[in-house]
Structures are given as C-alpha cells and as structure tokens.
PDB file of N, CA and C in Angstrom:
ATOM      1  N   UNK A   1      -5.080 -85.494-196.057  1.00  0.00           N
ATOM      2  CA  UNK A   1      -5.437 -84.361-195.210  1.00  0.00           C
ATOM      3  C   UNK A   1      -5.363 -84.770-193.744  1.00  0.00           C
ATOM      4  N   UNK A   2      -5.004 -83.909-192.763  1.00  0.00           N
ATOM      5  CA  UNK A   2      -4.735 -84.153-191.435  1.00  0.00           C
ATOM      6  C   UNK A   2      -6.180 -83.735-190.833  1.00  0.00           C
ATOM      7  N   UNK A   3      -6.562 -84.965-189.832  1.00  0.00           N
ATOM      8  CA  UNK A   3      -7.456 -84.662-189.318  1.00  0.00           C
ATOM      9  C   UNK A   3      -8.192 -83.774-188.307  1.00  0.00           C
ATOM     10  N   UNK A   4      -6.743 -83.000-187.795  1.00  0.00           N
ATOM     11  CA  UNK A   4      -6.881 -81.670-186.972  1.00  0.00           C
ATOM     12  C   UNK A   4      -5.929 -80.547-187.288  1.00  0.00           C
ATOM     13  N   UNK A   5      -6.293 -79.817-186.767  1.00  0.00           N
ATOM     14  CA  UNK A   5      -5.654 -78.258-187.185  1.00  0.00           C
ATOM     15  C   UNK A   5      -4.339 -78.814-186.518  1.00  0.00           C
ATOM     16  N   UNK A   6      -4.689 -78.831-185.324  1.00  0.00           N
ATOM     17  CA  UNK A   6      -3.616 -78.614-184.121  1.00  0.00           C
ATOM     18  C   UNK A   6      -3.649 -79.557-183.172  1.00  0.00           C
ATOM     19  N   UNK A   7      -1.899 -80.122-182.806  1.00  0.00           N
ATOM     20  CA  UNK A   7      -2.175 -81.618-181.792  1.00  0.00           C
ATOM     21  C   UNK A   7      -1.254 -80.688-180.745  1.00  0.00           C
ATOM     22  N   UNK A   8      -1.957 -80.435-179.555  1.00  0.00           N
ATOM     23  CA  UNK A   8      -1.418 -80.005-178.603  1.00  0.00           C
ATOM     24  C   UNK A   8      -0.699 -81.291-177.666  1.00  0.00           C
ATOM     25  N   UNK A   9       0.700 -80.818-177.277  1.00  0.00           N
ATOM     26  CA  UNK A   9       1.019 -82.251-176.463  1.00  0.00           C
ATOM     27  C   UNK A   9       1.417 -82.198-175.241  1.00  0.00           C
ATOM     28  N   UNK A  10       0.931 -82.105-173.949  1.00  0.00           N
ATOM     29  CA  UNK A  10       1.107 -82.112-172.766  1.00  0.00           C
ATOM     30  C   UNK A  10       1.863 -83.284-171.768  1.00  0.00           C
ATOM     31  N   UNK A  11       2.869 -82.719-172.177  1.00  0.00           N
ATOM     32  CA  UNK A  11       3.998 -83.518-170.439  1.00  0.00           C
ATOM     33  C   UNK A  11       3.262 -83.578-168.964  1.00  0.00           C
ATOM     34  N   UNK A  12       2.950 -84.652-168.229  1.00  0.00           N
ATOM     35  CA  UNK A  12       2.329 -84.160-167.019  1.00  0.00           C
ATOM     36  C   UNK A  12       3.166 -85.193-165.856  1.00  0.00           C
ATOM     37  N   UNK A  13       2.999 -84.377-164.901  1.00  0.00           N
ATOM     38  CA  UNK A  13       3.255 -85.771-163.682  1.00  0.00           C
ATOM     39  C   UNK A  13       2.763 -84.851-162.084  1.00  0.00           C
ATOM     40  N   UNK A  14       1.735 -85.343-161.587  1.00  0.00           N
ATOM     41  CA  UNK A  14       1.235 -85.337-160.758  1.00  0.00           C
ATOM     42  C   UNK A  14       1.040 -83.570-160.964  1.00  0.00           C
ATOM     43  N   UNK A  15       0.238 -83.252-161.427  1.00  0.00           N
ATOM     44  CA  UNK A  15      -0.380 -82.072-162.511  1.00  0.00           C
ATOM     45  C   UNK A  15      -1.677 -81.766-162.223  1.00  0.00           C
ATOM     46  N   UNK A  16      -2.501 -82.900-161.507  1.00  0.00           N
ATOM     47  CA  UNK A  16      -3.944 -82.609-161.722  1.00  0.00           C
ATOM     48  C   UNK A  16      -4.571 -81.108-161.519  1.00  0.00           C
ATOM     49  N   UNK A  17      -3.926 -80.688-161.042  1.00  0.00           N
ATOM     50  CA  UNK A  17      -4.767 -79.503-159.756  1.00  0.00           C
ATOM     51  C   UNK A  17      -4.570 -78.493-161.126  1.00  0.00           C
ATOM     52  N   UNK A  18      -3.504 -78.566-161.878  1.00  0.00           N
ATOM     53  CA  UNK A  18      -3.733 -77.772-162.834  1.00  0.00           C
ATOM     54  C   UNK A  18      -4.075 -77.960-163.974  1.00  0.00           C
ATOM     55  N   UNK A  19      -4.241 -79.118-164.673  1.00  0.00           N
ATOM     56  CA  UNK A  19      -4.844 -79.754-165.686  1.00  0.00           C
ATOM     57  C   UNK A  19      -5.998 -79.056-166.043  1.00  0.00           C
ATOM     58  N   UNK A  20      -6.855 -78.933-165.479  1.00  0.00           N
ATOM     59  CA  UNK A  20      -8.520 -78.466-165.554  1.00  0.00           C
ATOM     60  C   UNK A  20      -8.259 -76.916-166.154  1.00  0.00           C
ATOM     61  N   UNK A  21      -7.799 -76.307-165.589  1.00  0.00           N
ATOM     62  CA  UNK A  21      -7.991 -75.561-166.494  1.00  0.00           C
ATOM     63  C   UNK A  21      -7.175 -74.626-167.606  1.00  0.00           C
ATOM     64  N   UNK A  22      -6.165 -75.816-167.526  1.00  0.00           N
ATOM     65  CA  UNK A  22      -5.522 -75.654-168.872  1.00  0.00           C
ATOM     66  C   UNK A  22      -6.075 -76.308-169.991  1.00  0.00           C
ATOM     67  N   UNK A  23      -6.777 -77.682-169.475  1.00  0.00           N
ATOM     68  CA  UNK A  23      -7.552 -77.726-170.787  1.00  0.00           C
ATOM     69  C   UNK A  23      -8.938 -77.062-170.864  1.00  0.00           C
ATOM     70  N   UNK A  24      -9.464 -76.292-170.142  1.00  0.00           N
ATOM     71  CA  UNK A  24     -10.698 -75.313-170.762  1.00  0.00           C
ATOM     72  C   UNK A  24      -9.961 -74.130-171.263  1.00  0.00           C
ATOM     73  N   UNK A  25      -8.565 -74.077-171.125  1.00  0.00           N
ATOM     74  CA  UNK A  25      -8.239 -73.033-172.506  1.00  0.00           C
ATOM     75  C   UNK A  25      -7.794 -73.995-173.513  1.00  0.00           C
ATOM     76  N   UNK A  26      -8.206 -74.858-173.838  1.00  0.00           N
ATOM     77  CA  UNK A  26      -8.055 -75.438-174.854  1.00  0.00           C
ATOM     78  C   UNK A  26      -9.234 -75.642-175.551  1.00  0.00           C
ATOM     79  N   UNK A  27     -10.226 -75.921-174.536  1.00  0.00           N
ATOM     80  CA  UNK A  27     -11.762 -75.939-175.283  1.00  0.00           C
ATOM     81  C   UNK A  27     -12.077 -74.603-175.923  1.00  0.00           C
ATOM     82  N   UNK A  28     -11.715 -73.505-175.396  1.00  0.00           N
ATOM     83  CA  UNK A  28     -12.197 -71.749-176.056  1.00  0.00           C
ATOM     84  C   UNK A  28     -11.497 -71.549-176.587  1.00  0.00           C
ATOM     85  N   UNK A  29     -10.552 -72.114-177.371  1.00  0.00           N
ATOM     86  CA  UNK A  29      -9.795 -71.815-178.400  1.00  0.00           C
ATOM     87  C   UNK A  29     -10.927 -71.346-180.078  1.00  0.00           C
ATOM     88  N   UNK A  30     -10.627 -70.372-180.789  1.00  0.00           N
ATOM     89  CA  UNK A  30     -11.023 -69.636-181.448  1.00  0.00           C
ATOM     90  C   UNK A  30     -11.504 -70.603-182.869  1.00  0.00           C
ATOM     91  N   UNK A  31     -10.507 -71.513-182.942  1.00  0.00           N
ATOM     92  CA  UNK A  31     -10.214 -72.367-184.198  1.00  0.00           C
ATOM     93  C   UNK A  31     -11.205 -73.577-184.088  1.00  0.00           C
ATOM     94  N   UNK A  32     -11.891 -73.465-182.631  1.00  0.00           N
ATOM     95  CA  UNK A  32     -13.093 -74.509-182.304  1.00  0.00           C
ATOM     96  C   UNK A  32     -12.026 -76.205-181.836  1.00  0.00           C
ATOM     97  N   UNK A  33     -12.698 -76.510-180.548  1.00  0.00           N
ATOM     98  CA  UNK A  33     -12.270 -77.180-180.364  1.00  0.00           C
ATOM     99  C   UNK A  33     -11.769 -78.802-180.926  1.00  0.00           C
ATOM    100  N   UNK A  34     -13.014 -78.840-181.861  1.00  0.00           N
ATOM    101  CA  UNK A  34     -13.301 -79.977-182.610  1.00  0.00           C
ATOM    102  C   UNK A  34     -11.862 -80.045-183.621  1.00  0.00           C
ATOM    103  N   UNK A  35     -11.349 -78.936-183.879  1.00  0.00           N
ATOM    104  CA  UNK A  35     -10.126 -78.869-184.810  1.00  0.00           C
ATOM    105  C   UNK A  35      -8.876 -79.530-183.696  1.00  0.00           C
ATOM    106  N   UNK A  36      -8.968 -79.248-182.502  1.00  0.00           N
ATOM    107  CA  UNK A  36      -7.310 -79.043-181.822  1.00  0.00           C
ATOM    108  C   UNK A  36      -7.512 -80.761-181.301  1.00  0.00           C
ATOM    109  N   UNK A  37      -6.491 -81.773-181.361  1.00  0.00           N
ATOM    110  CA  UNK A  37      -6.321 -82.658-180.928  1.00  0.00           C
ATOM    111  C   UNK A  37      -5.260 -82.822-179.308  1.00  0.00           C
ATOM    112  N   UNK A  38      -5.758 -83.229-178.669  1.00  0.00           N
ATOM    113  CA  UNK A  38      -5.016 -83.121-177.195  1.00  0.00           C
ATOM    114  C   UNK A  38      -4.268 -84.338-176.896  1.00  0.00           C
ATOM    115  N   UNK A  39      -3.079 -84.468-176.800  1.00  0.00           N
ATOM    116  CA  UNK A  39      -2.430 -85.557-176.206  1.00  0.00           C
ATOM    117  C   UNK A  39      -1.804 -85.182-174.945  1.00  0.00           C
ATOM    118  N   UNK A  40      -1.893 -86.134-174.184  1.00  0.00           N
ATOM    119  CA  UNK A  40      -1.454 -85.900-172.572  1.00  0.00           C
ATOM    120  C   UNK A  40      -0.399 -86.912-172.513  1.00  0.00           C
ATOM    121  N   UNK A  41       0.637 -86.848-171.526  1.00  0.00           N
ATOM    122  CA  UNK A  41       1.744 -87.828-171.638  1.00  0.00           C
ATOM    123  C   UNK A  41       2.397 -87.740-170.475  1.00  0.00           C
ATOM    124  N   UNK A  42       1.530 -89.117-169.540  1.00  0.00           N
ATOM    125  CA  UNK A  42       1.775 -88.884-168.150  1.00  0.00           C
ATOM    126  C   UNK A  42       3.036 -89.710-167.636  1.00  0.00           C
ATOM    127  N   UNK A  43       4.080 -89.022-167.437  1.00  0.00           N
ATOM    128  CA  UNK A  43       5.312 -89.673-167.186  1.00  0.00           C
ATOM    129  C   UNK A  43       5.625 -90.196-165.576  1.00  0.00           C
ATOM    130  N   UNK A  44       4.472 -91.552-165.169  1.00  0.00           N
ATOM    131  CA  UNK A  44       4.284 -92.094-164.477  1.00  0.00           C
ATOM    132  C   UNK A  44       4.263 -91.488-162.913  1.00  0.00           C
ATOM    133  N   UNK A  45       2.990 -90.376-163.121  1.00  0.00           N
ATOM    134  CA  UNK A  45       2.544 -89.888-161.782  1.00  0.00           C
ATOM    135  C   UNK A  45       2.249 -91.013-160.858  1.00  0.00           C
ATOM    136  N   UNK A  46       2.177 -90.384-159.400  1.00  0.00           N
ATOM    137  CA  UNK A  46       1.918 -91.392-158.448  1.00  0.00           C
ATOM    138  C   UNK A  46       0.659 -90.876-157.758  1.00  0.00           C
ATOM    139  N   UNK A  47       0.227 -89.468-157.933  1.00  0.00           N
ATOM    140  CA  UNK A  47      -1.322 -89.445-157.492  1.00  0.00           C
ATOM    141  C   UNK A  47      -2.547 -89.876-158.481  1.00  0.00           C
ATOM    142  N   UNK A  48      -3.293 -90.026-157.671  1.00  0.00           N
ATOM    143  CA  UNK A  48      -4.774 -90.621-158.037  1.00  0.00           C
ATOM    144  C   UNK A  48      -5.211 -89.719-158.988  1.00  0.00           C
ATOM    145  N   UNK A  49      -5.502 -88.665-158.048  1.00  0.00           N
ATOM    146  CA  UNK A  49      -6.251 -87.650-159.116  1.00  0.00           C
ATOM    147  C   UNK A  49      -5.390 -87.125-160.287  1.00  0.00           C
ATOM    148  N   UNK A  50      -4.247 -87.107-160.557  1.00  0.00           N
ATOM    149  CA  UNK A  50      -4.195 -86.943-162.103  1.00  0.00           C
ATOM    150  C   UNK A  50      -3.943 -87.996-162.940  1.00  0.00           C
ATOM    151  N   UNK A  51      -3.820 -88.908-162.204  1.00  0.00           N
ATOM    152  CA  UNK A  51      -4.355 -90.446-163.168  1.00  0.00           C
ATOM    153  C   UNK A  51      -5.599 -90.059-163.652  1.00  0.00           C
ATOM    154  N   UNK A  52      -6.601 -90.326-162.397  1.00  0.00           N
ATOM    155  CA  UNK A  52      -8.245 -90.307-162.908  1.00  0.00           C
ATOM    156  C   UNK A  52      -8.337 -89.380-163.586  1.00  0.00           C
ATOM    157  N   UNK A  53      -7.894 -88.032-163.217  1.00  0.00           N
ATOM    158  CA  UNK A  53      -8.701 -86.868-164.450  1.00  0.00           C
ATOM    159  C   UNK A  53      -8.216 -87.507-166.073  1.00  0.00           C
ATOM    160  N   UNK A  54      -6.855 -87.802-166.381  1.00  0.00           N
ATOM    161  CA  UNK A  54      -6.587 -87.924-167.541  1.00  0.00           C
ATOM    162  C   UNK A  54      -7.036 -88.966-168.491  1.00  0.00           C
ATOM    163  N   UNK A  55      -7.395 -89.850-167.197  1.00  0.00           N
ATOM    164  CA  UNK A  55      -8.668 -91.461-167.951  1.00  0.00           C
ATOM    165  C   UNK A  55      -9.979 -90.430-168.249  1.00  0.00           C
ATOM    166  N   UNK A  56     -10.368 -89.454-167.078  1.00  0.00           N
ATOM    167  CA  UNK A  56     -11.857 -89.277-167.625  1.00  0.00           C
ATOM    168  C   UNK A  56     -11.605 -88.285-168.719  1.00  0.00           C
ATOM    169  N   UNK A  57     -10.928 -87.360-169.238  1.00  0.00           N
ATOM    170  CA  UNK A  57     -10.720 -86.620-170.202  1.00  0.00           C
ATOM    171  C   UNK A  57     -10.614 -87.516-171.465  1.00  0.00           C
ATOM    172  N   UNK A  58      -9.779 -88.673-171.610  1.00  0.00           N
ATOM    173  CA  UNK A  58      -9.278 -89.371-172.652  1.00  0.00           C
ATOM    174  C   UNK A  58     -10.639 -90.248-172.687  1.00  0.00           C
ATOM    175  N   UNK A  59     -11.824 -90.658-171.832  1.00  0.00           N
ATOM    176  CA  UNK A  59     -12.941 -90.920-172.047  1.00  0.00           C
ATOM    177  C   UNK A  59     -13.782 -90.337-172.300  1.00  0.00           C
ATOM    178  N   UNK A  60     -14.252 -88.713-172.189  1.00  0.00           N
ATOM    179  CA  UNK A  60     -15.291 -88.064-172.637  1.00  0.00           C
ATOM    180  C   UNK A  60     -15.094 -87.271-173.937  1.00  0.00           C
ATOM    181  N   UNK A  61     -13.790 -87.393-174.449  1.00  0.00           N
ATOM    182  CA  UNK A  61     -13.281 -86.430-175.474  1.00  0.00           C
ATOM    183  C   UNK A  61     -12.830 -87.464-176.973  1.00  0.00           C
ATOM    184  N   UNK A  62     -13.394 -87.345-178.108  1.00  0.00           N
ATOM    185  CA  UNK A  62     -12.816 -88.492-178.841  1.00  0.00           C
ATOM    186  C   UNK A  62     -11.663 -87.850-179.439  1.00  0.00           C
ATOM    187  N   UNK A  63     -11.210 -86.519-178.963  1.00  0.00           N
ATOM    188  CA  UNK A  63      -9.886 -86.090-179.809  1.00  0.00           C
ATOM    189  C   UNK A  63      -8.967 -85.328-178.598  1.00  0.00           C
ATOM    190  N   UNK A  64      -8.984 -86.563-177.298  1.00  0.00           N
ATOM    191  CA  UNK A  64      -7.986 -86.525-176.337  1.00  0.00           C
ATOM    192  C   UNK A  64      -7.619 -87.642-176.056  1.00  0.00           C
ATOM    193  N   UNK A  65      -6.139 -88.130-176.146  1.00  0.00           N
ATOM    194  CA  UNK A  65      -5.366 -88.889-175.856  1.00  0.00           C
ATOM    195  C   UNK A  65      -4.841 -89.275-174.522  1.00  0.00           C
ATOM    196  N   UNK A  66      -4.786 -90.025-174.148  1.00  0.00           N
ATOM    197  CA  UNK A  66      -3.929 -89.705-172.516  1.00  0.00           C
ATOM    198  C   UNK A  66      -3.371 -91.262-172.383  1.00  0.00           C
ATOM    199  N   UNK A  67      -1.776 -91.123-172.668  1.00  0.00           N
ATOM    200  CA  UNK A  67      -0.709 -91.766-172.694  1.00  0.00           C
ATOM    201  C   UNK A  67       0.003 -91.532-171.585  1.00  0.00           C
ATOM    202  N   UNK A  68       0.035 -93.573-170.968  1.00  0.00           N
ATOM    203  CA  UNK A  68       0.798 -93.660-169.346  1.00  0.00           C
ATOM    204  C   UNK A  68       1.802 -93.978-169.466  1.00  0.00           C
ATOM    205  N   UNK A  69       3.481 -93.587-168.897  1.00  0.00           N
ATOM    206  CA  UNK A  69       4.375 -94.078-169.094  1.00  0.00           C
ATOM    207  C   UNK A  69       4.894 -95.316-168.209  1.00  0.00           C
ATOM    208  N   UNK A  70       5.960 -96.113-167.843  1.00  0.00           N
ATOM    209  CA  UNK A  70       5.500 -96.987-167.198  1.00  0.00           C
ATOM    210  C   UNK A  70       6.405 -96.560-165.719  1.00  0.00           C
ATOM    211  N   UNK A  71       7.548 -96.119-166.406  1.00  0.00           N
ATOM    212  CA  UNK A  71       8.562 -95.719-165.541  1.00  0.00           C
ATOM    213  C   UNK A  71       8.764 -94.000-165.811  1.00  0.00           C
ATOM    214  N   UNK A  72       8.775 -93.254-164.249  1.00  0.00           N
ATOM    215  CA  UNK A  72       8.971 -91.731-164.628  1.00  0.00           C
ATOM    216  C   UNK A  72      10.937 -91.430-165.344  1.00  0.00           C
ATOM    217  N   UNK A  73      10.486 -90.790-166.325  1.00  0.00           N
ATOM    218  CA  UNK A  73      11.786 -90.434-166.698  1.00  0.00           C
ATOM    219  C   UNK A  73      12.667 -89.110-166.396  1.00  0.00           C
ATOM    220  N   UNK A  74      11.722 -88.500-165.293  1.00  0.00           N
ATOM    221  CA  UNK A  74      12.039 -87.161-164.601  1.00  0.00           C
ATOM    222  C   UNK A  74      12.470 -85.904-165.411  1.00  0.00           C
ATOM    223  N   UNK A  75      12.055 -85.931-167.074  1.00  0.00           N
ATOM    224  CA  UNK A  75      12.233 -85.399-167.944  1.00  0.00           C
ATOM    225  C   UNK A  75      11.157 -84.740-168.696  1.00  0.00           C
ATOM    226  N   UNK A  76      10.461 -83.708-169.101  1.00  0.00           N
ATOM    227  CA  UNK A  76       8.993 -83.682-169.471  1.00  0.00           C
ATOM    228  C   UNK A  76       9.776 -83.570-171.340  1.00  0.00           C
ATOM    229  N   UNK A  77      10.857 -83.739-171.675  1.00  0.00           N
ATOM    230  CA  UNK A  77      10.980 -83.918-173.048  1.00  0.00           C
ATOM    231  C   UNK A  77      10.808 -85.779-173.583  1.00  0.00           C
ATOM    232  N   UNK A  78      11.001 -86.136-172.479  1.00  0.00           N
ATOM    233  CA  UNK A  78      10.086 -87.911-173.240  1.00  0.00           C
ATOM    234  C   UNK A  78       8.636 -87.551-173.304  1.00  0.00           C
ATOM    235  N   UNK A  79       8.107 -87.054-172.577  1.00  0.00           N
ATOM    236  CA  UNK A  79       7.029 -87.090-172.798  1.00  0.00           C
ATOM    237  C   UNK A  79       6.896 -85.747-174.432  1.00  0.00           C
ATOM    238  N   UNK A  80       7.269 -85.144-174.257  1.00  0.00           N
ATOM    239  CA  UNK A  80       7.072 -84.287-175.447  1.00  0.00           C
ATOM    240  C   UNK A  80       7.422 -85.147-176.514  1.00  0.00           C
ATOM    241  N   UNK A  81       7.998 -86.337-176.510  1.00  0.00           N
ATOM    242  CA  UNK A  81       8.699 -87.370-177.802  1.00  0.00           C
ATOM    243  C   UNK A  81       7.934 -87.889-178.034  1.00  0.00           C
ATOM    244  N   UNK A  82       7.087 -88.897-177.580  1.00  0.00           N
ATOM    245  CA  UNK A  82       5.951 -89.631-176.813  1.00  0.00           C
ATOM    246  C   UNK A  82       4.817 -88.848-177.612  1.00  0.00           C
ATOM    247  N   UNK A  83       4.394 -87.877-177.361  1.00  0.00           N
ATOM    248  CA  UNK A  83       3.077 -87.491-177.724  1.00  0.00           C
ATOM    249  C   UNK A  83       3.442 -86.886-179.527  1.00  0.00           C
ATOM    250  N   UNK A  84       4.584 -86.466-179.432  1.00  0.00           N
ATOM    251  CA  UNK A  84       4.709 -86.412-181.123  1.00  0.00           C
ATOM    252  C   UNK A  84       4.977 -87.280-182.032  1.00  0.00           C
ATOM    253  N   UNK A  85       5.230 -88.421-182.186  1.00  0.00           N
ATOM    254  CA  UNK A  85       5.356 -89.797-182.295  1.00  0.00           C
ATOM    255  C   UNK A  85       3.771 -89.494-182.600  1.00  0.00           C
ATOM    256  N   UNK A  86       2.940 -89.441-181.987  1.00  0.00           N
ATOM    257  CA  UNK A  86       1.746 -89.754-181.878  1.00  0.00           C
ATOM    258  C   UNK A  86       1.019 -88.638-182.512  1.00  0.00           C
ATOM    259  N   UNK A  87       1.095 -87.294-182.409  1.00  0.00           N
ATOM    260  CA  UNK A  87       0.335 -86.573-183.303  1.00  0.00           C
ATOM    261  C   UNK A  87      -0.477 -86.742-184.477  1.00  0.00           C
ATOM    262  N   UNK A  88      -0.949 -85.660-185.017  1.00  0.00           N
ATOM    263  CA  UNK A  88      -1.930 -86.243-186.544  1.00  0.00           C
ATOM    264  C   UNK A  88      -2.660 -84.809-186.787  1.00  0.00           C
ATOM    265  N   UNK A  89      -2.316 -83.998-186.140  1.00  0.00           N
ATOM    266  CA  UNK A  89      -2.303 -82.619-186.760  1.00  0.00           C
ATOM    267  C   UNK A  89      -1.162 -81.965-187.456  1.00  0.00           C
ATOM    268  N   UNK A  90      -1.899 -81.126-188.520  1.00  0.00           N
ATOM    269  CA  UNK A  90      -1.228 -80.019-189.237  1.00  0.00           C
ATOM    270  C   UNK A  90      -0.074 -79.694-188.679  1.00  0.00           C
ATOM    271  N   UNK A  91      -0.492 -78.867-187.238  1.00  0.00           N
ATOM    272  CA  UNK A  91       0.561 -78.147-186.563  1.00  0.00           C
ATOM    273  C   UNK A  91       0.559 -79.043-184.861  1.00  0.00           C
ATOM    274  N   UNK A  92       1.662 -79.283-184.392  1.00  0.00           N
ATOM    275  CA  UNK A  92       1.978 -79.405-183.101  1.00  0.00           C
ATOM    276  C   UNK A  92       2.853 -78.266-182.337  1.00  0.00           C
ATOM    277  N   UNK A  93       2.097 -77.980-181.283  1.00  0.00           N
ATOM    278  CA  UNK A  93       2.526 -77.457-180.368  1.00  0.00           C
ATOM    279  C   UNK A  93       2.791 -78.339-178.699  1.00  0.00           C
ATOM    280  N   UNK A  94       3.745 -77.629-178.318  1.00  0.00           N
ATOM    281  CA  UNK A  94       3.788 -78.496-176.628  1.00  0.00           C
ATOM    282  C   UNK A  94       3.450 -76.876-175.912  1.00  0.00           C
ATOM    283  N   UNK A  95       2.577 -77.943-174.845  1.00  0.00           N
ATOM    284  CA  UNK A  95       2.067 -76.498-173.444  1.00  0.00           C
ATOM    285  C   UNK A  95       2.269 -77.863-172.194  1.00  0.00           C
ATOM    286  N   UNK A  96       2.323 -77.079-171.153  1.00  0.00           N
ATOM    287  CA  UNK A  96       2.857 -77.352-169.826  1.00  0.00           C
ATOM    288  C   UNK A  96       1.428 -76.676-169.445  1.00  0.00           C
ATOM    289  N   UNK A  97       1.614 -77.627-168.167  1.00  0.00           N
ATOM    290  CA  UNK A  97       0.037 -77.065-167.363  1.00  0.00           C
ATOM    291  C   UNK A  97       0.682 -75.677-166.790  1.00  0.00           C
TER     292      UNK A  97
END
C-alpha cells in the first residue's frame, strides 16, 4: 500500500515569493493534508529566501521533501524527473508555483 494518496511535485527556482501560498493550497486540500505528499525540486536557485523557505517547509512537515539540485538545468522538466523518481504516492501530479 502507498503511503499517500497524492505526491505533488514542484519544479522551483528562485520561487519563494510564491511558494507560500501555493503550498497552503495544498494544506486545504479536501483529501486532508496528511494524505498529499509534497516534493519540491529546487533546480539550483540563487536566492536566500527560497532556499530557506524550502529547508523550513522540508523541516516542519514530515511529508515534504525539498530536493537541491547542484547545477541549474534551466528546465523545470528535470526537476519534474527528480521528484518522480522520488514519489510514493498512489497518484502524482506536477503544479508550478
């Protein structure tokens, strides 16, 4: 059995400003959040703040991920590769901030 409904997988690079509240529509999701698994897949931003938000998300959340790439690949489909590779839900979906 898969341990979440749903592994959402987010491409990001220097994103922060919109991060926030794309993932509080992820928290009011209907299916309860505890079901949806979040992977983030930061394709080597260069600001601070969406570094830090995605460490403190992937620290306060035990079913959020947040994967650094090392080099940007100016592509948000590595990162969509990247986080499905990694999934562990039922269903995956990709969302963009």
């Amino acid at each position: 059995m898969d341990k979440y409904k749903v592994s959402v997988v987010v491409p990001t690079f220097n994103t922060g400003d919109f991060l926030v509240e794309t993932f509080e529509s992820f928290m009011c999701q209907t299916i309860g959040f505890e079901n949806i698994e979040v992977i983030f897949v930061d394709d080597a931003s260069d600001d601070k703040y969406t570094i830090n938000l995605l460490k403190e998300l992937d620290s306060c959340y035990s079913n959020v991920s947040s994967v650094f790439l090392d080099v940007n690949s100016g592509f948000p489909g590595t990162g969509r590769n990247v986080g499905l590779d990694l999934a562990q839900g039922e269903c995956v979906i990709f969302a963009d901030h």
